[in-house]
Protein backbone atom coordinates (compact mmCIF):
# COMPACT_ATOMS: atom_id res chain seq x y z
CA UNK A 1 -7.86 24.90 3.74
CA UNK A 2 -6.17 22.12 1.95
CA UNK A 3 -7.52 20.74 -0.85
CA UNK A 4 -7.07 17.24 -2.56
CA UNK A 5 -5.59 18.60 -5.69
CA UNK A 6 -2.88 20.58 -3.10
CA UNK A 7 -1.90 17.51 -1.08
CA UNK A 8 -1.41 15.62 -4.17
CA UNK A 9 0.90 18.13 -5.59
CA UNK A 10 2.80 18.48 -2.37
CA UNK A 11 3.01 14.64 -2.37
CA UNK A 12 4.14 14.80 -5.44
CA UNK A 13 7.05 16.96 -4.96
CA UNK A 14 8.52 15.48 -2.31
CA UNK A 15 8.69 12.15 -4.37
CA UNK A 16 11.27 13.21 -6.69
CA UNK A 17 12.11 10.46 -8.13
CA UNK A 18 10.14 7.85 -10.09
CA UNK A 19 11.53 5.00 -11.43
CA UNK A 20 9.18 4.47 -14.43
CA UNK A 21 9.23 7.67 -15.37
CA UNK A 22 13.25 7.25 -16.55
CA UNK A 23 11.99 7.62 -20.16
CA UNK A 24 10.09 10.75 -19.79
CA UNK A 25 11.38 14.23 -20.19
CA UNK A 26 8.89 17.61 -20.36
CA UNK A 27 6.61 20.00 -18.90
CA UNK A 28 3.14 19.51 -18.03
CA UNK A 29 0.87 22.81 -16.94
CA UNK A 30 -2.43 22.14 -15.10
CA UNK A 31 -4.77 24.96 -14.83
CA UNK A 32 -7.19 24.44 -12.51
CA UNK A 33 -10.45 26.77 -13.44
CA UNK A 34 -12.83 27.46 -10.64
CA UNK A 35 -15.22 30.41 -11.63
CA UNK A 36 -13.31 33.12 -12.84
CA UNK A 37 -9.70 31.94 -10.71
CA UNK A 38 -7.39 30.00 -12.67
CA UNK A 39 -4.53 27.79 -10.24
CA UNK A 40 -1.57 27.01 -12.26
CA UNK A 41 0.26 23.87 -11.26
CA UNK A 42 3.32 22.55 -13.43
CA UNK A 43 4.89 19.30 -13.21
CA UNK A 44 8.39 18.87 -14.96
CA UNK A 45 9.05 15.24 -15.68
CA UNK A 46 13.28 14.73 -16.09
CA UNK A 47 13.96 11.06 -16.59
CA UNK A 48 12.28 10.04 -13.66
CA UNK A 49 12.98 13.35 -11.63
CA UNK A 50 9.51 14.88 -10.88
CA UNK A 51 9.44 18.97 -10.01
CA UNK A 52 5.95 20.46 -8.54
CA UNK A 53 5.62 24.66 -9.34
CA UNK A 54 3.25 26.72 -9.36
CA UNK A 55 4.23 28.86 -12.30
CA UNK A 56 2.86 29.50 -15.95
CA UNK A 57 5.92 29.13 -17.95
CA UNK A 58 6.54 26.87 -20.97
CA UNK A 59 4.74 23.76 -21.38
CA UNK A 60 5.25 20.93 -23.95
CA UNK A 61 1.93 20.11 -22.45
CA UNK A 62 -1.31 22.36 -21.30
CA UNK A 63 -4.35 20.41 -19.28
CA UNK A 64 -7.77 22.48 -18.63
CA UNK A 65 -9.66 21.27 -16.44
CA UNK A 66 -12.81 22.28 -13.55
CA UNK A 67 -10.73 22.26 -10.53
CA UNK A 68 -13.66 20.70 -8.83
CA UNK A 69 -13.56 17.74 -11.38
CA UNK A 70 -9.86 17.22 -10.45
CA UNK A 71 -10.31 17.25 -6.90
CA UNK A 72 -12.37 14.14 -7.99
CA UNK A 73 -9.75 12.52 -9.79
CA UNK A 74 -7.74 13.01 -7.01
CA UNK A 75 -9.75 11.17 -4.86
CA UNK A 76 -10.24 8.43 -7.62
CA UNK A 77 -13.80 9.21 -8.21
CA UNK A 78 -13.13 10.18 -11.63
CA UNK A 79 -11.03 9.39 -14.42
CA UNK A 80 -8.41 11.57 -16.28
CA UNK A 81 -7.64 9.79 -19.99
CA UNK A 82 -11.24 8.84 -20.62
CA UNK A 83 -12.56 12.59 -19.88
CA UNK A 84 -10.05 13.91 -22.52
CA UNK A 85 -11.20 11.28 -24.73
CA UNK A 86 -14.92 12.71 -24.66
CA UNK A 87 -13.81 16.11 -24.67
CA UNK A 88 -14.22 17.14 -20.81
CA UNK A 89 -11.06 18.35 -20.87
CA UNK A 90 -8.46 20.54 -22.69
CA UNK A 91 -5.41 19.47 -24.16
CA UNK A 92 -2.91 21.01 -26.03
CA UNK A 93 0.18 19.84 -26.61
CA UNK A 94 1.89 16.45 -25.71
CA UNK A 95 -0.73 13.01 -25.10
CA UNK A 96 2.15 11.60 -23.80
CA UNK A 97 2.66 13.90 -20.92
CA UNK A 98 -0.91 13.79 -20.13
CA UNK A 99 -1.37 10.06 -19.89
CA UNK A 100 1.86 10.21 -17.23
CA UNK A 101 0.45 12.26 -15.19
CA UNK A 102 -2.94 10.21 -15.52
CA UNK A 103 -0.59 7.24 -14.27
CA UNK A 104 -0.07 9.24 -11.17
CA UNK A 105 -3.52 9.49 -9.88
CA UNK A 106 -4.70 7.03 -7.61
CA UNK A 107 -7.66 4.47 -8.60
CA UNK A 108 -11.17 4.37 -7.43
CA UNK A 109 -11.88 4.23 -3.92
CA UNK A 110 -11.69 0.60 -1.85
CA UNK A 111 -9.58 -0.57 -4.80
CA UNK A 112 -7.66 -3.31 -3.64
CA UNK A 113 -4.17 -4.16 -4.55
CA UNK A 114 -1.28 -2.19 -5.70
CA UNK A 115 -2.19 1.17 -6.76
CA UNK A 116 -0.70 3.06 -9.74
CA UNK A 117 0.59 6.22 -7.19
CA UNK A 118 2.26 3.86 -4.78
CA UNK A 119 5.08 5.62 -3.30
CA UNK A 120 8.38 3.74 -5.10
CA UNK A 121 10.48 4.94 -2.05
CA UNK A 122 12.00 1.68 -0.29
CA UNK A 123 12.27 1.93 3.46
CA UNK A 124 15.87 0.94 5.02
């Protein structure tokens, strides 16, 4: 079965590249907790190259989170940077990292006009 959080990632990854990401360089780590099963996603950010893993190897940048919850944001029903503002959610390590990846997820459902995870890609 494929989840939202999954088809995100693998949408992700086959971006690549993203322009306004040029500035950023550093490891993210996701881990997703659903009972007692932790998913580990990773996203390396390398001046505007984006890499997807699945792996639990150095992070400048750890995010906790109920994978159920981020199946929501993934579907724009909730909202990363004000959950880790009232505590919802772990973080350890680099804001920065954390409020690019929240720049990633799309908006709320039947928004209207561009979106934030717009694919960059130009067709030729």
């Amino acid at each position: 079965m494929t989840t939202p959080t999954k088809t995100f990632f693998d949408d992700l990854a086959q971006r690549g590249h993203v322009p306004w990401l040029e500035a950023e360089r550093g490891r993210l780590r996701l881990e997703l907790v659903d009972e007692d099963c932790v998913q580990l996603w990773t996203v390396a950010f390398d001046n505007g190259d984006v890499r997807v893993d699945r792996d639990d190897s150095d992070a400048d940048a750890v995010v906790r989170v109920d994978r159920a919850w981020f199946d929501r944001a993934i579907t724009g029903e909730e909202k990363l940077m004000p959950a880790v503002l009232r505590g919802e959610i772990s973080v350890d390590g680099s804001y920065g990292l954390v409020v690019q990846l929240s720049r990633l997820l799309p908006g709320p459902p039947g928004q209207s006009g561009p979106t934030k995870a717009r694919d960059d890609r130009r067709s030729e």
